[in-house]
C-alpha atoms as a PDB file:
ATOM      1  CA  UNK A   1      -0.928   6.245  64.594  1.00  0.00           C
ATOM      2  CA  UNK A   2       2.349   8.024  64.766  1.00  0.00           C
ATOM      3  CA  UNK A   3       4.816   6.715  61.899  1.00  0.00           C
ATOM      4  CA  UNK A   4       2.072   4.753  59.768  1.00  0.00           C
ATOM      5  CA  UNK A   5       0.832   6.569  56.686  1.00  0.00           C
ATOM      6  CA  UNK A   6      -3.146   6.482  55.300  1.00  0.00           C
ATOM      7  CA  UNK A   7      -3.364   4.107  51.769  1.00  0.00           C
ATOM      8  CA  UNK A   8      -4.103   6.281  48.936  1.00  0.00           C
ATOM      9  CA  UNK A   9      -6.533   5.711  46.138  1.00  0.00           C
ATOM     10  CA  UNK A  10      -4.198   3.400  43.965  1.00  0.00           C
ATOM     11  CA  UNK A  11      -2.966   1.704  46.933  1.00  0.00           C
ATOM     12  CA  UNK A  12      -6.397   0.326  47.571  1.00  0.00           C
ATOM     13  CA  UNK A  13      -7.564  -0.383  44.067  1.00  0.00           C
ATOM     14  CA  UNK A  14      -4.423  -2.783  43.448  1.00  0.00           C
ATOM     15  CA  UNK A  15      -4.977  -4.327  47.122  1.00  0.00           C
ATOM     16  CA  UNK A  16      -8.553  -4.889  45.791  1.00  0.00           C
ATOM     17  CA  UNK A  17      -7.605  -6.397  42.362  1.00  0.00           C
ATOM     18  CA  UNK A  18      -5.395  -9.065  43.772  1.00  0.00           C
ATOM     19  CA  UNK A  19      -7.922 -10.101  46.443  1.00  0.00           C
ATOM     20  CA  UNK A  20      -9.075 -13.812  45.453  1.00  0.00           C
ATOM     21  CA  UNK A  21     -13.153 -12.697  46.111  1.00  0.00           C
ATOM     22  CA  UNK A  22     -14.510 -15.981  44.574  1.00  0.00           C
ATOM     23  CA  UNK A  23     -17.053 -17.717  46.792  1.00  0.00           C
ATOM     24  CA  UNK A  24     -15.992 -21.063  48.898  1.00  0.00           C
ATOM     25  CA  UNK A  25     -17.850 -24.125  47.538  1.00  0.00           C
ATOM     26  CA  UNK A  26     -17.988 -25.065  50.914  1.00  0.00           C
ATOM     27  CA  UNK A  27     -20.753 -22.490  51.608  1.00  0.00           C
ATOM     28  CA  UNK A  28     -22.535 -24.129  49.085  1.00  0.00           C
ATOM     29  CA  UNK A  29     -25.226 -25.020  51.164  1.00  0.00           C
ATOM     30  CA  UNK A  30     -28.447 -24.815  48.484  1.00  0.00           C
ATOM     31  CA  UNK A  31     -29.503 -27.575  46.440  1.00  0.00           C
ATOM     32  CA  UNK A  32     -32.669 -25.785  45.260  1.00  0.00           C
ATOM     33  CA  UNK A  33     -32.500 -23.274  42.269  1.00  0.00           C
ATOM     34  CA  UNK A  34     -32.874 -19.802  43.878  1.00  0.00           C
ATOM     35  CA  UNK A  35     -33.890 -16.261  42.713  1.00  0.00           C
ATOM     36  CA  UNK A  36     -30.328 -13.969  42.831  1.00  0.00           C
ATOM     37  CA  UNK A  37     -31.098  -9.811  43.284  1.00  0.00           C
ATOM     38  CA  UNK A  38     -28.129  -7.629  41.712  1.00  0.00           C
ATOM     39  CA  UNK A  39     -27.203  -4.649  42.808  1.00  0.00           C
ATOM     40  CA  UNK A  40     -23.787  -2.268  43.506  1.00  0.00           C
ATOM     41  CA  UNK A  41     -22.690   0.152  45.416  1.00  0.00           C
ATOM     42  CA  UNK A  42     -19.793   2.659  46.129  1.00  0.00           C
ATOM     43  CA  UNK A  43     -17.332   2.781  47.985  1.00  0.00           C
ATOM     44  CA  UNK A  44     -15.274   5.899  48.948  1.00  0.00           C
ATOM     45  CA  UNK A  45     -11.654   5.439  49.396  1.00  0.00           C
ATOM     46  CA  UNK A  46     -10.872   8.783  50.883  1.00  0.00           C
ATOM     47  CA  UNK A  47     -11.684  12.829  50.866  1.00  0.00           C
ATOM     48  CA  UNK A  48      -9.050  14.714  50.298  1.00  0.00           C
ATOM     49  CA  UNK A  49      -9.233  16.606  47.085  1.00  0.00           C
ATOM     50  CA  UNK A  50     -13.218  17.146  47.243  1.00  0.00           C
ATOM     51  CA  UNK A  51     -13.484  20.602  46.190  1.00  0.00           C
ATOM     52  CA  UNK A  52     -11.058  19.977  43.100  1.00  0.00           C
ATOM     53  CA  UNK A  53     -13.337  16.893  42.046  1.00  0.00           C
ATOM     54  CA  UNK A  54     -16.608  18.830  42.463  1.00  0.00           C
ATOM     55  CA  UNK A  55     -15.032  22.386  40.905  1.00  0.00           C
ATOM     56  CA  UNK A  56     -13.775  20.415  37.758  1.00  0.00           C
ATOM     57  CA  UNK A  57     -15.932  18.051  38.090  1.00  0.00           C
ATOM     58  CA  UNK A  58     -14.092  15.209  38.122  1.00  0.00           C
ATOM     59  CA  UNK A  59     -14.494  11.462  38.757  1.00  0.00           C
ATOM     60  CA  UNK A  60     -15.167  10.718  42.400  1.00  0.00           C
ATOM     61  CA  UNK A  61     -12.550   8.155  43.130  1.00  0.00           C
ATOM     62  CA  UNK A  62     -14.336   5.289  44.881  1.00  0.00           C
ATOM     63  CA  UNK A  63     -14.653   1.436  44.263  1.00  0.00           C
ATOM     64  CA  UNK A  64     -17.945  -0.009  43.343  1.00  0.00           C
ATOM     65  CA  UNK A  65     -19.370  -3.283  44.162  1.00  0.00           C
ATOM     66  CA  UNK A  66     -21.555  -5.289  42.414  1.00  0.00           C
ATOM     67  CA  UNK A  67     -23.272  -8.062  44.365  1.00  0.00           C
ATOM     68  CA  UNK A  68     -25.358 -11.084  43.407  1.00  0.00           C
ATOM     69  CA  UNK A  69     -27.579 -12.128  46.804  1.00  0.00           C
ATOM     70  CA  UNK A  70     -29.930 -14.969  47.511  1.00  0.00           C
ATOM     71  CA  UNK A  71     -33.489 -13.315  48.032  1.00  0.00           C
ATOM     72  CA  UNK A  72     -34.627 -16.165  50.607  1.00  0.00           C
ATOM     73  CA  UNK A  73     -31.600 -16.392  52.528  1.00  0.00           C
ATOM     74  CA  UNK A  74     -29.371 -13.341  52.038  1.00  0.00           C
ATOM     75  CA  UNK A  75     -26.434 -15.904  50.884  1.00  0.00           C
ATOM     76  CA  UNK A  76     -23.752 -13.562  48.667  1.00  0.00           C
ATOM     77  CA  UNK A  77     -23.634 -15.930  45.246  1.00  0.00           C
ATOM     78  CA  UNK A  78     -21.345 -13.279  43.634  1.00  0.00           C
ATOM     79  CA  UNK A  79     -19.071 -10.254  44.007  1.00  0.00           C
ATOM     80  CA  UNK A  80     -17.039  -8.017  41.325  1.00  0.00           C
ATOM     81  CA  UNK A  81     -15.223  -4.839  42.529  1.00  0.00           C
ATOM     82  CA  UNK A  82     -14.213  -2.537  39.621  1.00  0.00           C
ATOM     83  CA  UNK A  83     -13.732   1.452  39.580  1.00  0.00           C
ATOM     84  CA  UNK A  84     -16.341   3.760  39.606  1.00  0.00           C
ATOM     85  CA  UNK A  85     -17.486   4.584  35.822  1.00  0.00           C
ATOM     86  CA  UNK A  86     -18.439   0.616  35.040  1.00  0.00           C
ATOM     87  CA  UNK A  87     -22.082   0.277  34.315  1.00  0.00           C
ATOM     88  CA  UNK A  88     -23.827  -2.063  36.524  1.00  0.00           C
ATOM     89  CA  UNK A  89     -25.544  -3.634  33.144  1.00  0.00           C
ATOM     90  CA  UNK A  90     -22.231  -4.810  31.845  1.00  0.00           C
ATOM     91  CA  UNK A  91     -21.273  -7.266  35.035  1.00  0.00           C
ATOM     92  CA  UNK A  92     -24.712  -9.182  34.930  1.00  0.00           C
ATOM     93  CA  UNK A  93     -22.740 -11.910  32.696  1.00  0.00           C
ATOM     94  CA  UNK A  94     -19.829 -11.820  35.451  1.00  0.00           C
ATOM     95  CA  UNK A  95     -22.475 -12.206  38.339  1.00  0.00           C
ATOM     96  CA  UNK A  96     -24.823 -14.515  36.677  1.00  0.00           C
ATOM     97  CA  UNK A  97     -22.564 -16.972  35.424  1.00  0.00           C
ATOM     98  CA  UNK A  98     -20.034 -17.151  38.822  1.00  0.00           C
ATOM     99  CA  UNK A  99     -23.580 -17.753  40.580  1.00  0.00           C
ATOM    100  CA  UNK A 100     -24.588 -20.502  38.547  1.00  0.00           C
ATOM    101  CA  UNK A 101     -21.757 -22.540  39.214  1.00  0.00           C
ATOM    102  CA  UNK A 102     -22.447 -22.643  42.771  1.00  0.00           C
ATOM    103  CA  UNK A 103     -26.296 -23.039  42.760  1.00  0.00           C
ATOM    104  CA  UNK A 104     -29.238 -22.887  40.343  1.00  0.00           C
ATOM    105  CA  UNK A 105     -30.274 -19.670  39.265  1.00  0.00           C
ATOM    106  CA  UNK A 106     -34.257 -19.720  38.720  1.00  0.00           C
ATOM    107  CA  UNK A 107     -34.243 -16.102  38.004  1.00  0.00           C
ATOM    108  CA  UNK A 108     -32.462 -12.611  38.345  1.00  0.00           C
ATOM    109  CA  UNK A 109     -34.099  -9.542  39.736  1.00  0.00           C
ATOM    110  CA  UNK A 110     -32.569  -6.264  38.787  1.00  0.00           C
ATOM    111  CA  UNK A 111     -33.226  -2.259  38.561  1.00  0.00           C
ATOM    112  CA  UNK A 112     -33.628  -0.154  35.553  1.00  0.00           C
ATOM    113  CA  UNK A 113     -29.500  -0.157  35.180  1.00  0.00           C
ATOM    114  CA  UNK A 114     -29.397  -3.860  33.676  1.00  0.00           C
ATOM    115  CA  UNK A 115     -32.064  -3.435  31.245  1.00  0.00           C
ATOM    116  CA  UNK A 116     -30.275  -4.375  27.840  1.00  0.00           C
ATOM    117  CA  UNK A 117     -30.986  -6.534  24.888  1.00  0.00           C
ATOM    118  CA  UNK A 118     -27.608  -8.118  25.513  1.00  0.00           C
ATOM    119  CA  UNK A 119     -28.779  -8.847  28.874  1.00  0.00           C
ATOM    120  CA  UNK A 120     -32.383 -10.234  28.483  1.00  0.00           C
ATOM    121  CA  UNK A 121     -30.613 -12.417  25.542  1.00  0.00           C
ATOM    122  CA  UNK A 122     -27.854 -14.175  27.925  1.00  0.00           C
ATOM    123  CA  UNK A 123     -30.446 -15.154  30.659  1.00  0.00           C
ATOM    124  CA  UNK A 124     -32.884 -16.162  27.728  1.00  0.00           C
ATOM    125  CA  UNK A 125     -29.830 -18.741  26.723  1.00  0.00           C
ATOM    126  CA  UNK A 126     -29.143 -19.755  30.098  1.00  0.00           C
ATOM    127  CA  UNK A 127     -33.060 -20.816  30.996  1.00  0.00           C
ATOM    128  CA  UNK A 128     -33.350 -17.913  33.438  1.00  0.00           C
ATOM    129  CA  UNK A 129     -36.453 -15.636  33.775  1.00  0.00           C
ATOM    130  CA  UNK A 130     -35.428 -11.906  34.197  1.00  0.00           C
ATOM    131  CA  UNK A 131     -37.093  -9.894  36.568  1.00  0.00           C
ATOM    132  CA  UNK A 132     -35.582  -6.519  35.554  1.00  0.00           C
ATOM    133  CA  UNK A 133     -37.423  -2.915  35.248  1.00  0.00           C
ATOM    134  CA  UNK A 134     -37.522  -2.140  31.789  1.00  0.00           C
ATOM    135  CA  UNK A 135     -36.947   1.590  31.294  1.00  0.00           C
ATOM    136  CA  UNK A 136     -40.224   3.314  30.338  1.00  0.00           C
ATOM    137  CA  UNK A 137     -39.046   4.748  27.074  1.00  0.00           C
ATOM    138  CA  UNK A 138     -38.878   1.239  25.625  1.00  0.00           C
ATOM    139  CA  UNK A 139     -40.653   0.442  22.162  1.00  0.00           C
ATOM    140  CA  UNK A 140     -42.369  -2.767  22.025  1.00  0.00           C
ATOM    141  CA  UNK A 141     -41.426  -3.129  18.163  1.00  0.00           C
ATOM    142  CA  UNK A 142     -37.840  -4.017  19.060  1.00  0.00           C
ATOM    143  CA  UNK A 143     -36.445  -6.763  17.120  1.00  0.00           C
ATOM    144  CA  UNK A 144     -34.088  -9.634  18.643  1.00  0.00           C
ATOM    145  CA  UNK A 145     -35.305  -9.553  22.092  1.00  0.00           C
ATOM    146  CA  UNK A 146     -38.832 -11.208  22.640  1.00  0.00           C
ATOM    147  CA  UNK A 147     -37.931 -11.815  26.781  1.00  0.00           C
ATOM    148  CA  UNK A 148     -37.586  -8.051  26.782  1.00  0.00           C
ATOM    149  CA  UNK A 149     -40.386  -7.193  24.611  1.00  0.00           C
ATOM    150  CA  UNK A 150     -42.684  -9.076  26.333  1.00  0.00           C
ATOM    151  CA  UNK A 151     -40.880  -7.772  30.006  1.00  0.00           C
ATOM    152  CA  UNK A 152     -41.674  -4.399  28.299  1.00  0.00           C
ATOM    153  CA  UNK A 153     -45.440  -5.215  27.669  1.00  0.00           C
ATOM    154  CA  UNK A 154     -46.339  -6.809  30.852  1.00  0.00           C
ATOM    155  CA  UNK A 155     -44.592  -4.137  33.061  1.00  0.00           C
ATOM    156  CA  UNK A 156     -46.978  -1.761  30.858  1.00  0.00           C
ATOM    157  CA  UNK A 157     -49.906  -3.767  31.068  1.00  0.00           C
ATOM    158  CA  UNK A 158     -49.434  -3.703  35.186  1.00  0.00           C
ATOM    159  CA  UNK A 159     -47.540  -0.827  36.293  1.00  0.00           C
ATOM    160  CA  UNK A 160     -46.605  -2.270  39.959  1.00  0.00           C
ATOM    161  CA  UNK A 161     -44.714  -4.635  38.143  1.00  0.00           C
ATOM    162  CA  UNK A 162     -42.182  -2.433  37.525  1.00  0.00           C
ATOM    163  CA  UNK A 163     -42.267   0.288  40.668  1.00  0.00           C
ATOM    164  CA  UNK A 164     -41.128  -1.827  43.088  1.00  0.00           C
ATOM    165  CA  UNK A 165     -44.707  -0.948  44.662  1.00  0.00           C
ATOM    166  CA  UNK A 166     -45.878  -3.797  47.426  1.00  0.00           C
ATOM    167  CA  UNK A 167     -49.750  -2.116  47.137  1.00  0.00           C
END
C-alpha cells in the first residue's frame, strides 16, 4: 500500500519479544496427565539481502518457534520464540515446565536435537518419562544419566524405537 513501509528484521523481533504468548488457563480443558511432542520451526522475516547471507554465509535472519503440543488432542501447552541460532535442546526446561503448570505431563517426546544429559536429568526430577531419540554415537558407559543410558540401550536393543518407523 502506497505510504506504508514493510517491518524490517528488528522491527519484528522486538514486536515478538513483548508479545504476552503465555497460554490462557481458561483453555485448560485436561484433567488427565498427557504426553507433550516438542518441536520448532523457522520463521523467515523477509528476503532481501539473500545473496549477501548465502555469499558470506551469514545467519539467515528468521525467528524460530519452539512448540510444546498435546499428542491426543493437538492442544498448544507451550510456545517460546527466540532468534535463529538457539538450540532446540536448551528450551525443553522453558517448554516442559510452562506445560506442567497447566496440565500433567506423563511424558515428552522429542527428536535427536533434545538429547542431553541435562535434559534426561530435569524430566528424571520432575517424574516424566522421556521419549527422545538418543543420537547413535552415544556410549552406554556414561555416568550421571541412567534415564538416558537406559533410553540409549533400549533404542539399541529395538531400532524402531528410535526411527520414527510405524513397521
Amino acid at each position: 500500500m502506497e505510504g506504508l513501509s514493510a517491518p524490517d528484521y528488528i522491527t519484528f523481533d522486538r514486536r515478538v519479544n513483548r508479545l504476552d504468548l503465555s497460554i490462557d488457563d481458561a483453555l485448560v480443558c485436561s484433567s488427565d496427565s498427557v504426553y507433550i511432542a516438542l518441536d520448532s520451526t523457522g520463521i523467515k522475516v523477509h528476503n532481501s539481502g539473500d545473496w549477501i547471507r548465502r555469499r558470506f554465509k551469514v545467519g539467515k535472519g528468521y525467528l524460530k518457534v519452539h512448540i510444546a503440543v498435546d499428542v491426543e488432542t493437538g492442544q498448544i501447552w507451550g510456545l517460546d520464540v527466540t532468534r535463529e541460532y538457539v538450540h532446540d535442546g536448551t528450551r525443553l526446561d522453558r517448554l516442559v515446565k510452562g506445560s506442567s503448570r497447566k496440565v500433567e505431563v506423563k511424558g515428552v517426546i522429542g527428536d535427536g536435537a533434545y538429547d542431553s544429559r541435562r535434559n534426561f536429568n530435569l524430566l528424571d526430577e520432575m517424574g516424566i518419562e522421556p521419549i527422545i531419540k538418543v543420537r547413535g554415537n552415544g556410549v552406554k558407559g556414561s555416568k550421571g544419566c541412567p534415564s538416558r543410558r537406559k533410553a540409549l540401550i533400549e533404542q539399541r536393543e529395538n531400532p524402531d524405537l528410535g526411527s520414527g518407523s510405524t513397521a
